[in-house]
C-alpha atoms as a PDB file:
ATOM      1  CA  UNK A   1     -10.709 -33.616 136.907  1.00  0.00           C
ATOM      2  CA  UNK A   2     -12.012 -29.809 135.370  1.00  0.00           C
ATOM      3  CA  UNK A   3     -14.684 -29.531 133.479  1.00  0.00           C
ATOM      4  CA  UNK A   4     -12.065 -28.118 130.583  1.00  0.00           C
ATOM      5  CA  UNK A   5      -9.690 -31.063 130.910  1.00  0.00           C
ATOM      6  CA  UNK A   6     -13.712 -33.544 130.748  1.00  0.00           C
ATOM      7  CA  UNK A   7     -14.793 -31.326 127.682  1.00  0.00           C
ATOM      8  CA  UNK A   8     -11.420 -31.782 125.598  1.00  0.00           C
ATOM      9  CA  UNK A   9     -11.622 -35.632 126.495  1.00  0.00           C
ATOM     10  CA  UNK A  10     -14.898 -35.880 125.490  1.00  0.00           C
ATOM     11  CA  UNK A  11     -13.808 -34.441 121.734  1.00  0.00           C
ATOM     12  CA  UNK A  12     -10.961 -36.618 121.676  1.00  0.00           C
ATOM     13  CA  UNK A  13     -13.082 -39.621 122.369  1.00  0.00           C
ATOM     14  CA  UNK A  14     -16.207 -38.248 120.100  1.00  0.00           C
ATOM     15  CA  UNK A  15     -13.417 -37.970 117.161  1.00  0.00           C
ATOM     16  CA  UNK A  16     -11.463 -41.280 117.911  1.00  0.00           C
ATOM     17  CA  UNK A  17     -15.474 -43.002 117.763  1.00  0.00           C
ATOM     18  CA  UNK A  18     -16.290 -41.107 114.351  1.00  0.00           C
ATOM     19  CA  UNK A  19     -13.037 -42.379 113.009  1.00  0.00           C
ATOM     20  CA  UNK A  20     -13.875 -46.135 114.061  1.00  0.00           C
ATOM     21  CA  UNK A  21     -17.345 -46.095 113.102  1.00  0.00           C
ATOM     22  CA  UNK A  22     -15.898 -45.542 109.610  1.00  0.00           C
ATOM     23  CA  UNK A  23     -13.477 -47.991 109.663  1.00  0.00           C
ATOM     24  CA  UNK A  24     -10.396 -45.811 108.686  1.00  0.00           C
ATOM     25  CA  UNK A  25      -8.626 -43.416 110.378  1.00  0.00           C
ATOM     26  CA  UNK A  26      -7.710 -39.959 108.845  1.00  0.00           C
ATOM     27  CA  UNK A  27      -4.011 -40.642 107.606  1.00  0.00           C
ATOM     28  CA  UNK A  28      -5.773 -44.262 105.890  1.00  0.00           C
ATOM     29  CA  UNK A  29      -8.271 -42.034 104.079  1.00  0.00           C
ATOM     30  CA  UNK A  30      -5.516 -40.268 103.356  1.00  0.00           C
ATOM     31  CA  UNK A  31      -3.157 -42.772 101.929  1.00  0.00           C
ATOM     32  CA  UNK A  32      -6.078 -44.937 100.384  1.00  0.00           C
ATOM     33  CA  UNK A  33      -7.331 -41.393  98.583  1.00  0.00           C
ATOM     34  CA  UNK A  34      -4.188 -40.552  97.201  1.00  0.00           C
ATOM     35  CA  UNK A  35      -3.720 -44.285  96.072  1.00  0.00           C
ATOM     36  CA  UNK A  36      -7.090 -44.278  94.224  1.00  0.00           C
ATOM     37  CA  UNK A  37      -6.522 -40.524  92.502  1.00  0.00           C
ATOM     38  CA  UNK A  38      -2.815 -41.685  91.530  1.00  0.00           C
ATOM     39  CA  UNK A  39      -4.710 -44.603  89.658  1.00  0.00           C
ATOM     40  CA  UNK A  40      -7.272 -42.552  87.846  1.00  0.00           C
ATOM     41  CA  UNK A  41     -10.011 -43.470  90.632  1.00  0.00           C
ATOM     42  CA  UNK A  42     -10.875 -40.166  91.485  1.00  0.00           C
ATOM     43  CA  UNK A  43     -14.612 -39.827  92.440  1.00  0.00           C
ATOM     44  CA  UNK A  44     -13.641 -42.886  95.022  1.00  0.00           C
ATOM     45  CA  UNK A  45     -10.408 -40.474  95.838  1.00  0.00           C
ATOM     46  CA  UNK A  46     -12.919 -37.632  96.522  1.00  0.00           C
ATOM     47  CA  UNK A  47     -14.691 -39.862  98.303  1.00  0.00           C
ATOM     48  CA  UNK A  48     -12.041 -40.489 100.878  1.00  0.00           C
ATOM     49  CA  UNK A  49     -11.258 -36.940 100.988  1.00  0.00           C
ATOM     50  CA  UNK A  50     -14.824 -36.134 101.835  1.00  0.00           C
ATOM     51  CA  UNK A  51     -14.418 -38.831 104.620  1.00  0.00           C
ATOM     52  CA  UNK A  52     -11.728 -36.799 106.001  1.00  0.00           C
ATOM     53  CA  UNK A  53     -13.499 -33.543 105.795  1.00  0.00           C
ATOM     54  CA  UNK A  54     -16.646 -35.069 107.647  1.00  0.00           C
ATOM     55  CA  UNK A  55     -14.456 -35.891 110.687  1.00  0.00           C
ATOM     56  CA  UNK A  56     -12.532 -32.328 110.816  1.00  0.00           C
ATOM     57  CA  UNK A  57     -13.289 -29.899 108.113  1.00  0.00           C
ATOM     58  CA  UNK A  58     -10.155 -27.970 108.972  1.00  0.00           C
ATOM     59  CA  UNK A  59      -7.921 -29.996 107.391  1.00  0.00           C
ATOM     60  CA  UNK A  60      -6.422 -27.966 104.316  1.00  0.00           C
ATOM     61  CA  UNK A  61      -4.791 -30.912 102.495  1.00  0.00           C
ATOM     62  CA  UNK A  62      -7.726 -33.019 101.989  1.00  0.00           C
ATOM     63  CA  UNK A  63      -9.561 -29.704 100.134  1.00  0.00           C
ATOM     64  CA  UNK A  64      -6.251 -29.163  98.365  1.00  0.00           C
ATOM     65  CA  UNK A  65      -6.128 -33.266  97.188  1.00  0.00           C
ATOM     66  CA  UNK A  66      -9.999 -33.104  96.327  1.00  0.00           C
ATOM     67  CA  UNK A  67      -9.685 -30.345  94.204  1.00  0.00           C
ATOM     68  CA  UNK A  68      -6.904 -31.919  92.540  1.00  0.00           C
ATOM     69  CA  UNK A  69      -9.086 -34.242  91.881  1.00  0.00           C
ATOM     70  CA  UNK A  70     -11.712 -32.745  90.389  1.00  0.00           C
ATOM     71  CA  UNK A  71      -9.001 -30.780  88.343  1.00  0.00           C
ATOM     72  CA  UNK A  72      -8.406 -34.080  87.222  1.00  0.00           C
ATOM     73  CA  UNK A  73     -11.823 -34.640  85.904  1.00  0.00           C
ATOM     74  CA  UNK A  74     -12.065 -31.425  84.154  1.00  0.00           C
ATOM     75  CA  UNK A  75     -14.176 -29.893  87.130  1.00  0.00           C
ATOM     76  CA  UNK A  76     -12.316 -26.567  87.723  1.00  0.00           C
ATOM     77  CA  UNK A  77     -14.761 -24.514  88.993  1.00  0.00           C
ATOM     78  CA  UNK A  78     -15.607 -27.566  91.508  1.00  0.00           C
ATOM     79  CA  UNK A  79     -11.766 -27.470  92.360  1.00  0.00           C
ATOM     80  CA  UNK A  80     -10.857 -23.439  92.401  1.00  0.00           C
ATOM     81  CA  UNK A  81     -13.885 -24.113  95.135  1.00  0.00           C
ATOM     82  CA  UNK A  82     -11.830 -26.608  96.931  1.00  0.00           C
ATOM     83  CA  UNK A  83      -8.913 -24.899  96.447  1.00  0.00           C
ATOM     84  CA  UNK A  84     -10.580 -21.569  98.056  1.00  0.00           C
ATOM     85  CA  UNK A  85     -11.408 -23.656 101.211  1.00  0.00           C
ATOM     86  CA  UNK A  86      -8.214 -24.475 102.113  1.00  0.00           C
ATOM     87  CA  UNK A  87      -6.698 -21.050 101.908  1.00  0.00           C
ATOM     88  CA  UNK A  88      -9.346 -19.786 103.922  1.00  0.00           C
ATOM     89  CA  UNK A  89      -8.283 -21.832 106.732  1.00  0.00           C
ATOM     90  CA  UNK A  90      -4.133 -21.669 105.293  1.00  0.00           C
ATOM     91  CA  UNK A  91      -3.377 -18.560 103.241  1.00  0.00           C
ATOM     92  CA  UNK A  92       0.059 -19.410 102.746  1.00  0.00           C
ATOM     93  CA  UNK A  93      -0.527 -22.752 101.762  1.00  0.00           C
ATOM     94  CA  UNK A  94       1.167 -22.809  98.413  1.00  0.00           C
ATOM     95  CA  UNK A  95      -0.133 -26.047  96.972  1.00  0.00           C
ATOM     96  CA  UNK A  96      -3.309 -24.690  96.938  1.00  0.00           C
ATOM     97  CA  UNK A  97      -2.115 -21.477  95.823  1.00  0.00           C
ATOM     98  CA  UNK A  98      -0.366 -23.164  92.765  1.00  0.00           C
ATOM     99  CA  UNK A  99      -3.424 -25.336  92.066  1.00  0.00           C
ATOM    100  CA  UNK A 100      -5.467 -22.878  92.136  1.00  0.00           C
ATOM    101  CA  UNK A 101      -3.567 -21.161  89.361  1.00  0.00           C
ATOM    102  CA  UNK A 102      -3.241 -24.102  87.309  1.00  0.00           C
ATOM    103  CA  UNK A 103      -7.242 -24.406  87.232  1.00  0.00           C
ATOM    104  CA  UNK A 104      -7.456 -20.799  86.498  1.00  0.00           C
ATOM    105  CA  UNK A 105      -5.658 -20.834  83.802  1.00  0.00           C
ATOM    106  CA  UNK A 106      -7.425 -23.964  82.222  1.00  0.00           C
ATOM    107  CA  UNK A 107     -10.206 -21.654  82.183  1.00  0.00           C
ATOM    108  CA  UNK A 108      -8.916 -18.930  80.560  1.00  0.00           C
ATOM    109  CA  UNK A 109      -8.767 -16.653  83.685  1.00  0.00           C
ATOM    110  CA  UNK A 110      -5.010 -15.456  83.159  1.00  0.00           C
ATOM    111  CA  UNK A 111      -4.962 -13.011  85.025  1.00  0.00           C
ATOM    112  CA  UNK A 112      -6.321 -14.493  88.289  1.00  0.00           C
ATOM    113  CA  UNK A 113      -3.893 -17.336  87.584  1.00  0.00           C
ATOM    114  CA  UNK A 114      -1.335 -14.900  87.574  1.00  0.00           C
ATOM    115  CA  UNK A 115      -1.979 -13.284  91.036  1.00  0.00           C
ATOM    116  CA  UNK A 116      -2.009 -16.802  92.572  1.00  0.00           C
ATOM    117  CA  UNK A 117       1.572 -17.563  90.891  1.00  0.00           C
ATOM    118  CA  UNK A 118       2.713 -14.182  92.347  1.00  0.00           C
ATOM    119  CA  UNK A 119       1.267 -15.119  95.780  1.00  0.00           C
ATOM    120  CA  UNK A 120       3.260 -18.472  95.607  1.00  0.00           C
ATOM    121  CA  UNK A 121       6.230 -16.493  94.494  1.00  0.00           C
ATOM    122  CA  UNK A 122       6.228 -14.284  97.332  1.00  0.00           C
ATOM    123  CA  UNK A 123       6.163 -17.099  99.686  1.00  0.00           C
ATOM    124  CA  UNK A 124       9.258 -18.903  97.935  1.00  0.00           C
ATOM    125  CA  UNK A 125      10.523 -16.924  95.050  1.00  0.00           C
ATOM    126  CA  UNK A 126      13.186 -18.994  93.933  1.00  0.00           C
ATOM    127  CA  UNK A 127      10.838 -22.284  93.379  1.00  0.00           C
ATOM    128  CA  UNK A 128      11.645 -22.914  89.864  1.00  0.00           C
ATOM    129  CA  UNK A 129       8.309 -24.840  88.815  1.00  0.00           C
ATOM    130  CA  UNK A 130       6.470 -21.997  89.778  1.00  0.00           C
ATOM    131  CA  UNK A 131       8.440 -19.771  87.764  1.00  0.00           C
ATOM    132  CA  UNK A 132       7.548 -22.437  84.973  1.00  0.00           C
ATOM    133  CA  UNK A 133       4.068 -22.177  85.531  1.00  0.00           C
ATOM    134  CA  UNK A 134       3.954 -18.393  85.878  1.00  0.00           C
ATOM    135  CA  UNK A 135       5.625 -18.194  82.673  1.00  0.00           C
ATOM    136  CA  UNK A 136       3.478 -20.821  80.808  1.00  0.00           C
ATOM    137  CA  UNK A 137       0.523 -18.519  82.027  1.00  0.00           C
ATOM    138  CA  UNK A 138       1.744 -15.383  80.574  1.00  0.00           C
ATOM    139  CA  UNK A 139       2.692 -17.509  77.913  1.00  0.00           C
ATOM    140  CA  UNK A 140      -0.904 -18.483  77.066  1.00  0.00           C
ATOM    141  CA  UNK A 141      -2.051 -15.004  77.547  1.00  0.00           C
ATOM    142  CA  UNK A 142      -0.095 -13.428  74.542  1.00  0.00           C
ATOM    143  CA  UNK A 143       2.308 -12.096  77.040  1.00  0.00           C
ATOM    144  CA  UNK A 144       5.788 -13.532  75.691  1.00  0.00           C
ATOM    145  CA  UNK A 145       7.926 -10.798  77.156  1.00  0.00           C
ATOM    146  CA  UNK A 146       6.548 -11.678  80.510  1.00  0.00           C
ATOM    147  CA  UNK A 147       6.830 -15.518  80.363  1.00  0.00           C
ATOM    148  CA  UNK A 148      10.594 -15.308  78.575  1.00  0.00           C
ATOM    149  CA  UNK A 149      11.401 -12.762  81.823  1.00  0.00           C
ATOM    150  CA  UNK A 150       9.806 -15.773  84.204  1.00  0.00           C
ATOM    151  CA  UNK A 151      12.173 -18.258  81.801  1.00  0.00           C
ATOM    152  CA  UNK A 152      15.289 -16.255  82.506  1.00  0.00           C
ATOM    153  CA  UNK A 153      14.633 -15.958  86.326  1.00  0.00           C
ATOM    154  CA  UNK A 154      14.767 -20.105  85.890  1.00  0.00           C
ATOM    155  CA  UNK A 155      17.700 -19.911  84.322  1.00  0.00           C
ATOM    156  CA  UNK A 156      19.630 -17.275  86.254  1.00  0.00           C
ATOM    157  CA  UNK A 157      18.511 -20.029  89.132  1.00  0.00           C
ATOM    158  CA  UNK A 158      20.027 -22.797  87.360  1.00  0.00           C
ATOM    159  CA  UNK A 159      21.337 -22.472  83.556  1.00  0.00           C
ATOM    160  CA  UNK A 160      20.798 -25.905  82.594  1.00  0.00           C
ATOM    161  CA  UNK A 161      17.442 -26.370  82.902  1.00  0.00           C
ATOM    162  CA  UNK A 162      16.109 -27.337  79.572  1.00  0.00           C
ATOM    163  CA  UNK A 163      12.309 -26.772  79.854  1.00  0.00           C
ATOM    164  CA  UNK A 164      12.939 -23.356  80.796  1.00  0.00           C
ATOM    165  CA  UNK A 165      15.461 -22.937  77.498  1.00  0.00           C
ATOM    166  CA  UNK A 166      12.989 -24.529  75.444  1.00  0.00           C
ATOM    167  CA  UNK A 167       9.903 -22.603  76.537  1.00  0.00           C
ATOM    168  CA  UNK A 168      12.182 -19.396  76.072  1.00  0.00           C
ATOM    169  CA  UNK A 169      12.791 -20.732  72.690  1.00  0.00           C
ATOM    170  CA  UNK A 170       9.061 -21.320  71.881  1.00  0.00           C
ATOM    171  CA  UNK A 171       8.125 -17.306  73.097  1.00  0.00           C
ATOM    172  CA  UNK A 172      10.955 -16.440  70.607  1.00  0.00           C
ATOM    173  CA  UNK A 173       9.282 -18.036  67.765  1.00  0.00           C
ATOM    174  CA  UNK A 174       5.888 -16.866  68.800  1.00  0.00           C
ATOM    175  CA  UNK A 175       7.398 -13.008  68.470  1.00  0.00           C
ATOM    176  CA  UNK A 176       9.462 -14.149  65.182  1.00  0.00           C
ATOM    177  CA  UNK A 177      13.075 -14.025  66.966  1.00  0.00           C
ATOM    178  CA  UNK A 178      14.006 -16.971  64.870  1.00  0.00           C
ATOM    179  CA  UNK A 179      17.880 -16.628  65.686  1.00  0.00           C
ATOM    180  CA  UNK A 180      17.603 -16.234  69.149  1.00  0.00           C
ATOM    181  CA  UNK A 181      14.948 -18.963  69.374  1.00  0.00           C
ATOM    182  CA  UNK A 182      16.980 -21.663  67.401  1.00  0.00           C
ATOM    183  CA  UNK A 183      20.474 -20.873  70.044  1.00  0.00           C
ATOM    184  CA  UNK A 184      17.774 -21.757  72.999  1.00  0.00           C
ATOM    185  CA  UNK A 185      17.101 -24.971  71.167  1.00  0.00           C
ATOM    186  CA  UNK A 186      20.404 -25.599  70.580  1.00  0.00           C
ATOM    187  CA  UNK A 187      21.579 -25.086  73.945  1.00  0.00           C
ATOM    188  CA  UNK A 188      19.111 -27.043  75.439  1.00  0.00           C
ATOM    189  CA  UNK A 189      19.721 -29.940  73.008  1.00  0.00           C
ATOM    190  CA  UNK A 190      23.400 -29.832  74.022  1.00  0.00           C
ATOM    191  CA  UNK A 191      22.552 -30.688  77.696  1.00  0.00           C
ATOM    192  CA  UNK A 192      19.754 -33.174  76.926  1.00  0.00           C
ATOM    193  CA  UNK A 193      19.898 -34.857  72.834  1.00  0.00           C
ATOM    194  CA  UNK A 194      17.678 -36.838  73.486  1.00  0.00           C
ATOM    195  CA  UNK A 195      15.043 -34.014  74.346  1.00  0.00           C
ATOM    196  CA  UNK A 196      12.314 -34.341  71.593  1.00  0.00           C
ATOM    197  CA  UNK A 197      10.145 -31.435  72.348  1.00  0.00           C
ATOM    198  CA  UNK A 198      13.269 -29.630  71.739  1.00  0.00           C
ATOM    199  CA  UNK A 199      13.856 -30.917  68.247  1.00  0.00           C
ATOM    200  CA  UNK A 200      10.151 -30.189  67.007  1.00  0.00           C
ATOM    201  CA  UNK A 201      10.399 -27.016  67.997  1.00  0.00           C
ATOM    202  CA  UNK A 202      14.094 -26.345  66.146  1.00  0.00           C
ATOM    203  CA  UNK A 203      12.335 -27.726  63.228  1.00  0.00           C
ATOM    204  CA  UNK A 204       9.282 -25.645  63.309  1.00  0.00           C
ATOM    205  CA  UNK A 205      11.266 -22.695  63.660  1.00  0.00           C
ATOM    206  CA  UNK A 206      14.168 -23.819  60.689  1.00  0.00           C
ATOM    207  CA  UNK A 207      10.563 -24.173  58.375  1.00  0.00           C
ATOM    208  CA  UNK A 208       9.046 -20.784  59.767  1.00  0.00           C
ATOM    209  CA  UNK A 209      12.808 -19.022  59.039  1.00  0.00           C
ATOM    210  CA  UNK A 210      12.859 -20.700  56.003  1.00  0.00           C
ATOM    211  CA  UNK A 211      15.928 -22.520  56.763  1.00  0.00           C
ATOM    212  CA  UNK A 212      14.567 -26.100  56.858  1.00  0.00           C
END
């Protein structure tokens, strides 16, 4: 036997050890990590993750699920950190990418959120959510030219999509297109009635356009 072929055994074996020594192998850490963060458990989630990372600290997903975690817990800075990680070792990765622009933008960084939903988007520019989220950003930024162009790429993707109408609506209002806003309600409300966010919104607007 080589001394290559000896070394790469003796990794295998040092790994396999680590993993029995703590009971659980990686994809159990990952399922019971997931299990606890979709319950609201999410410092034993991190836990878990950490577990993960201590046996091989290459593996992307468990800094993507940790940070998503401490997303969840209102640590963003912890998680853009976590998120960071794992495009270091995957720069395409667009989870983390999309994360990392959701906890961006929770902190006000807009513009940084941006370039991570235009990284995404370059990767897979017809993903609708991300379009969603790219628009919400500019959105939040006082950009509503920007965010209704990211609501009409959504709907040149697929017409009937009634977040995307009723976000287009709600930029509308916010530049005091009161007409235009109440047809996205309206049309959005014809393919879903039952779509409340929809109806607020018609009736803010009716009050604001003095209508109601």
């Amino acid at each position: 036997m080589s001394q290559r072929i000896k070394y790469f055994l003796t990794i295998l074996i040092l790994m396999f050890n680590i993993s029995l020594c703590r009971g659980e192998t990686i994809e159990e850490l990952f399922e019971k990590g997931n299990g606890l963060a979709n319950n609201g458990r999410y410092e034993e989630a991190i836990d878990c993750y950490n577990r993960i990372l201590d046996i091989n600290p290459h593996i992307f997903e468990a800094w993507n699920y940790k940070g998503i975690a401490l997303h969840n817990m209102f640590i963003y800075k912890g998680a853009i950190d976590c998120y960071n990680k794992a495009l270091d070792i995957s720069p395409k990765y667009i989870d983390a990418l999309v994360n990392k622009g959701i906890s961006l933008s929770k902190l006000g960084e807009y513009d940084e959120a941006e370039d991570c939903y235009n990284k995404a988007l370059d990767i897979n520019p017809k993903d609708i959510e991300i379009l969603i989220k790219k628009g919400c950003c500019l959105y939040n930024r006082g950009d509503y030219d920007g965010a209704i162009d990211c609501y009409n790429e959504v709907l040149d993707i697929n017409p009937r999509y009634v977040r995307a109408l009723n976000y287009k609506g709600v930029a509308l209002h916010n530049q005091g297109e009161y007409e235009e806003a109440l047809e996205c309600y309206n049309e959005a409300l014809n393919i879903d009635p039952d779509y409340t966010e929809a109806w607020d919104n018609r009736k803010t607007t009716l009050r604001a356009s003095g209508k109601y």
